[in-house]
C-alpha atoms as a PDB file:
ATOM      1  CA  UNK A   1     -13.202  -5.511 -10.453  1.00  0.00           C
ATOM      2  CA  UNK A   2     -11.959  -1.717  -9.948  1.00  0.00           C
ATOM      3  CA  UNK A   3      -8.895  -0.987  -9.338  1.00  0.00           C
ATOM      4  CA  UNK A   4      -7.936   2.279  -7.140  1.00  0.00           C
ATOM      5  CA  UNK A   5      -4.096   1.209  -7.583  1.00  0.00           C
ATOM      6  CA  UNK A   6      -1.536   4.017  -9.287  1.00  0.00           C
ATOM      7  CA  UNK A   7      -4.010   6.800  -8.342  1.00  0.00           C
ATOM      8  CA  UNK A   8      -1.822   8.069  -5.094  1.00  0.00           C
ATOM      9  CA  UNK A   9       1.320   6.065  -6.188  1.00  0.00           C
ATOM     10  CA  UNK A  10       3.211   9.558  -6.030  1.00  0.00           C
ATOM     11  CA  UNK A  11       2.305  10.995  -3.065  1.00  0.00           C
ATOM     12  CA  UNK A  12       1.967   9.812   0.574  1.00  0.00           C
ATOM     13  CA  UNK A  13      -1.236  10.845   1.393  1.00  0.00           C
ATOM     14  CA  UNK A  14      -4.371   9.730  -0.382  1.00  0.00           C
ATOM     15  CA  UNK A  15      -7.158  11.888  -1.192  1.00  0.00           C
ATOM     16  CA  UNK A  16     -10.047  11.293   1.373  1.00  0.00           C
ATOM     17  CA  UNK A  17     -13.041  12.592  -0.760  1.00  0.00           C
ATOM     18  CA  UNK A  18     -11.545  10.461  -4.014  1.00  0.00           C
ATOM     19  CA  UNK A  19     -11.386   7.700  -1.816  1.00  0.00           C
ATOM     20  CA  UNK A  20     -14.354   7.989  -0.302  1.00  0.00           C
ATOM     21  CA  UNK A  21     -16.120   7.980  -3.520  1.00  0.00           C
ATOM     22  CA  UNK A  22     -14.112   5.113  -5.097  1.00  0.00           C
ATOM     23  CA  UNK A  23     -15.679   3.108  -2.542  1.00  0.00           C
ATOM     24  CA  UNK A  24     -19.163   4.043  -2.761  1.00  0.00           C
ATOM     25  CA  UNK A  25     -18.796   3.438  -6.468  1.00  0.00           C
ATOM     26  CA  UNK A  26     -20.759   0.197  -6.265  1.00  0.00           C
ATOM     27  CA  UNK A  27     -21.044  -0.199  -9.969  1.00  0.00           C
ATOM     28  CA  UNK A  28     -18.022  -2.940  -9.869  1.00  0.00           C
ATOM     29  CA  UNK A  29     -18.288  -5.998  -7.617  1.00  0.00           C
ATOM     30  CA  UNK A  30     -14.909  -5.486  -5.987  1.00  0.00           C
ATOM     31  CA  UNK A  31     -12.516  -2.835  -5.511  1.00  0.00           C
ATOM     32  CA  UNK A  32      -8.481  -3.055  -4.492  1.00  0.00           C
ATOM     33  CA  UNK A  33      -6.927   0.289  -3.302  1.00  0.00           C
ATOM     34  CA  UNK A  34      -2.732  -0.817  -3.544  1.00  0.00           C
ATOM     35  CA  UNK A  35      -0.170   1.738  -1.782  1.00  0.00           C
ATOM     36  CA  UNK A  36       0.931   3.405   1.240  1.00  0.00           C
ATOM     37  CA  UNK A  37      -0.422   6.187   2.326  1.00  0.00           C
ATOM     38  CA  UNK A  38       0.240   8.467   5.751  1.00  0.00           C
ATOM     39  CA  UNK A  39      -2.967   9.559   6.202  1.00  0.00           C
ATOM     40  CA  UNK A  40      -5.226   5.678   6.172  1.00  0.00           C
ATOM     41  CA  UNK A  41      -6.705   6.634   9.391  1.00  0.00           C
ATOM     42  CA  UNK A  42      -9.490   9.066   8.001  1.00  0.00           C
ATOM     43  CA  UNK A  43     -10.787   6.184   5.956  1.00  0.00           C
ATOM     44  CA  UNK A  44      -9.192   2.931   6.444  1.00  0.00           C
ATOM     45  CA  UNK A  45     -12.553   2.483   8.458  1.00  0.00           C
ATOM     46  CA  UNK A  46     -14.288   2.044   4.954  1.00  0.00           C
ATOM     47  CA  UNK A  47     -12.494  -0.863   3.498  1.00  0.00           C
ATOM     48  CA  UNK A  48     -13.889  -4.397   4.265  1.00  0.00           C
ATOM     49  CA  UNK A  49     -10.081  -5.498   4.720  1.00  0.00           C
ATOM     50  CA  UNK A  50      -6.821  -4.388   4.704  1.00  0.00           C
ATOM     51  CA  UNK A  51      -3.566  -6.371   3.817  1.00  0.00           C
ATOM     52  CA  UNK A  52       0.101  -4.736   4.196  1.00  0.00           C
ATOM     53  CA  UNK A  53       2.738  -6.261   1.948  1.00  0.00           C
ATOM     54  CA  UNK A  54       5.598  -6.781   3.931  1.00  0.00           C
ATOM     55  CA  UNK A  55       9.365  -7.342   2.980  1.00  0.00           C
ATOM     56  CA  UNK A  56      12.320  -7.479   4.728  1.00  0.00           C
ATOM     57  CA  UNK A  57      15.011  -4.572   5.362  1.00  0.00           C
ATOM     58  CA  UNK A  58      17.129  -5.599   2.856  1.00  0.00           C
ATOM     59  CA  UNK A  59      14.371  -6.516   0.159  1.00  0.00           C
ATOM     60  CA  UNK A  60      13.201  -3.160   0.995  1.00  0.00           C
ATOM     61  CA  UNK A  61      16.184  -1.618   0.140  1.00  0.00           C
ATOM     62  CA  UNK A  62      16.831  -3.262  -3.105  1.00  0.00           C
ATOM     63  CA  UNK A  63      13.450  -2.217  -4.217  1.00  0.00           C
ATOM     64  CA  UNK A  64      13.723   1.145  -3.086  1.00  0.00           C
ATOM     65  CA  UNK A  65      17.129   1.554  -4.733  1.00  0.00           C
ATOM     66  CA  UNK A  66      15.686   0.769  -7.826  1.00  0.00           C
ATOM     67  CA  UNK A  67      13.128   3.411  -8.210  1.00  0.00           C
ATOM     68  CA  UNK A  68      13.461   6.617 -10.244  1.00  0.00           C
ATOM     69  CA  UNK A  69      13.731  10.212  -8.084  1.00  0.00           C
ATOM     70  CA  UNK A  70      10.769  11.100  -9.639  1.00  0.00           C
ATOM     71  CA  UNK A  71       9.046   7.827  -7.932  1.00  0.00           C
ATOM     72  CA  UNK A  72       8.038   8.640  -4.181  1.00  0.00           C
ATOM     73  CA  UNK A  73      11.137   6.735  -2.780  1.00  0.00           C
ATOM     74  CA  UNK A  74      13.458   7.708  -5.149  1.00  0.00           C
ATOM     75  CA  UNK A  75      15.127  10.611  -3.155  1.00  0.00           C
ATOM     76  CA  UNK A  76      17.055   9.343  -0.238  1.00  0.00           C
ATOM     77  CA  UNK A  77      15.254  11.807   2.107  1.00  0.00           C
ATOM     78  CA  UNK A  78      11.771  10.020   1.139  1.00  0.00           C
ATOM     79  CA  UNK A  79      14.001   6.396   1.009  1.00  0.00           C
ATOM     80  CA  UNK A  80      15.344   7.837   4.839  1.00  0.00           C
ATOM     81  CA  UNK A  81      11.216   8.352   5.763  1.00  0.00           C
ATOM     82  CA  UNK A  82      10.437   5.044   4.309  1.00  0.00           C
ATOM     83  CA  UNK A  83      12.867   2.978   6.027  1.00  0.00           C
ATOM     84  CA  UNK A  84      12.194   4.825   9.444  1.00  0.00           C
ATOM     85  CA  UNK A  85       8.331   3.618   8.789  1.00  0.00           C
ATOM     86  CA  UNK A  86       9.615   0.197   7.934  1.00  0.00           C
ATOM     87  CA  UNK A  87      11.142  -0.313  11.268  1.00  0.00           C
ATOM     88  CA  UNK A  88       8.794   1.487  13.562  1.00  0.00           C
ATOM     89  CA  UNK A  89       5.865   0.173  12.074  1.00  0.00           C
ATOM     90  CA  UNK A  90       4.223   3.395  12.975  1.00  0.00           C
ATOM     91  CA  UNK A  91       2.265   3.622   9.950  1.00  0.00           C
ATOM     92  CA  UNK A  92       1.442   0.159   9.586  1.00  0.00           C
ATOM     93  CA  UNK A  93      -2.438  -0.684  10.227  1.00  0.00           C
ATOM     94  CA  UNK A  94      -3.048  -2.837  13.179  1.00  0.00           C
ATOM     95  CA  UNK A  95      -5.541  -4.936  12.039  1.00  0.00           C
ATOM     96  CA  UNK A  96      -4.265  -5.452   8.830  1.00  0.00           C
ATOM     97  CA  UNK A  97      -3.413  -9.044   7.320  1.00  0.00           C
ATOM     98  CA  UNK A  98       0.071  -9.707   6.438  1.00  0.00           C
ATOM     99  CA  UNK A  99       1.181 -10.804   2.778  1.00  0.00           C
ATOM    100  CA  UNK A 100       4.662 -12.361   2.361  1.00  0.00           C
ATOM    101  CA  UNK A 101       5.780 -10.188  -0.257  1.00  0.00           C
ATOM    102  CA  UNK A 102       8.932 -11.997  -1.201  1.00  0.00           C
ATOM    103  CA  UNK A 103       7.554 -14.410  -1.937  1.00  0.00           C
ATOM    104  CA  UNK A 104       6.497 -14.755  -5.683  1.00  0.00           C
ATOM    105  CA  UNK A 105       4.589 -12.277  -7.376  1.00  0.00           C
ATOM    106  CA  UNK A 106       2.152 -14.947  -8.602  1.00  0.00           C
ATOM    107  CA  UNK A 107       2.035 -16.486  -5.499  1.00  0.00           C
ATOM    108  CA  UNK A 108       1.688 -12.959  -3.739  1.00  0.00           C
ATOM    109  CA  UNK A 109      -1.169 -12.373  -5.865  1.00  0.00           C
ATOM    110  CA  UNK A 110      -2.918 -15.449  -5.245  1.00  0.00           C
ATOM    111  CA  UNK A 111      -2.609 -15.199  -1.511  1.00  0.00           C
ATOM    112  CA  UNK A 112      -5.052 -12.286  -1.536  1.00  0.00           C
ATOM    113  CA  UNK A 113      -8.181 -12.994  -2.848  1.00  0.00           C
ATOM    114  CA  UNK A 114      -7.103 -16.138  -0.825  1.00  0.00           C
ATOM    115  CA  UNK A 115      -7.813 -14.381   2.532  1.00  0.00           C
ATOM    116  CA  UNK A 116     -11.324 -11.846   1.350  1.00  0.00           C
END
């Protein structure tokens, strides 16, 4: 299994051309990309399937408070952004399955694979 997760985690927008190659990297038999990112409509297209984590408001929050400044998030600008997205669902992919993500991490983890 290859993991693209951590690679963006500090910026919102993913590099296309890194992505692109992650996933024609065929050398591993799966691959799981983890993280937001504001540009997923130049190659979201290339993923088999997508799954959005989602929270509630307030579990948001509490998550978000949490996070260093130096952590996308962390400023309350970015934490203003984020929220904004939350609610709107404007950046959230259509056909994308939904996870429970209060739920436990285990069990969070499980569900998954569960659904590919």
């Amino acid at each position: 299994m290859h993991s693209g997760c951590g690679l963006w985690a500090q910026a919102p927008f993913w590099n296309v051309d890194k992505v692109k190659s992650l996933v024609a990297d065929r050398s591993h038999p799966i691959s799981f990309f983890c993280g937001g990112s504001r540009n997923f409509h130049r190659f979201i297209d290339l993923f088999d399937e997508v799954f959005v984590l989602n929270v509630d408001l307030d579990t948001l929050n509490s998550r978000l408070a949490s996070r260093p400044e130096d952590e996308f998030g962390g400023k309350p600008a970015e934490r203003e952004v984020i929220v904004r997205l939350h609610t709107t669902q404007e950046d959230t992919p259509k056909n994308a399955m939904s996870i429970d993500a209060t739920a436990p991490l285990a069990s969070v983890v499980d569900d998954i694979p569960s659904k590919c």
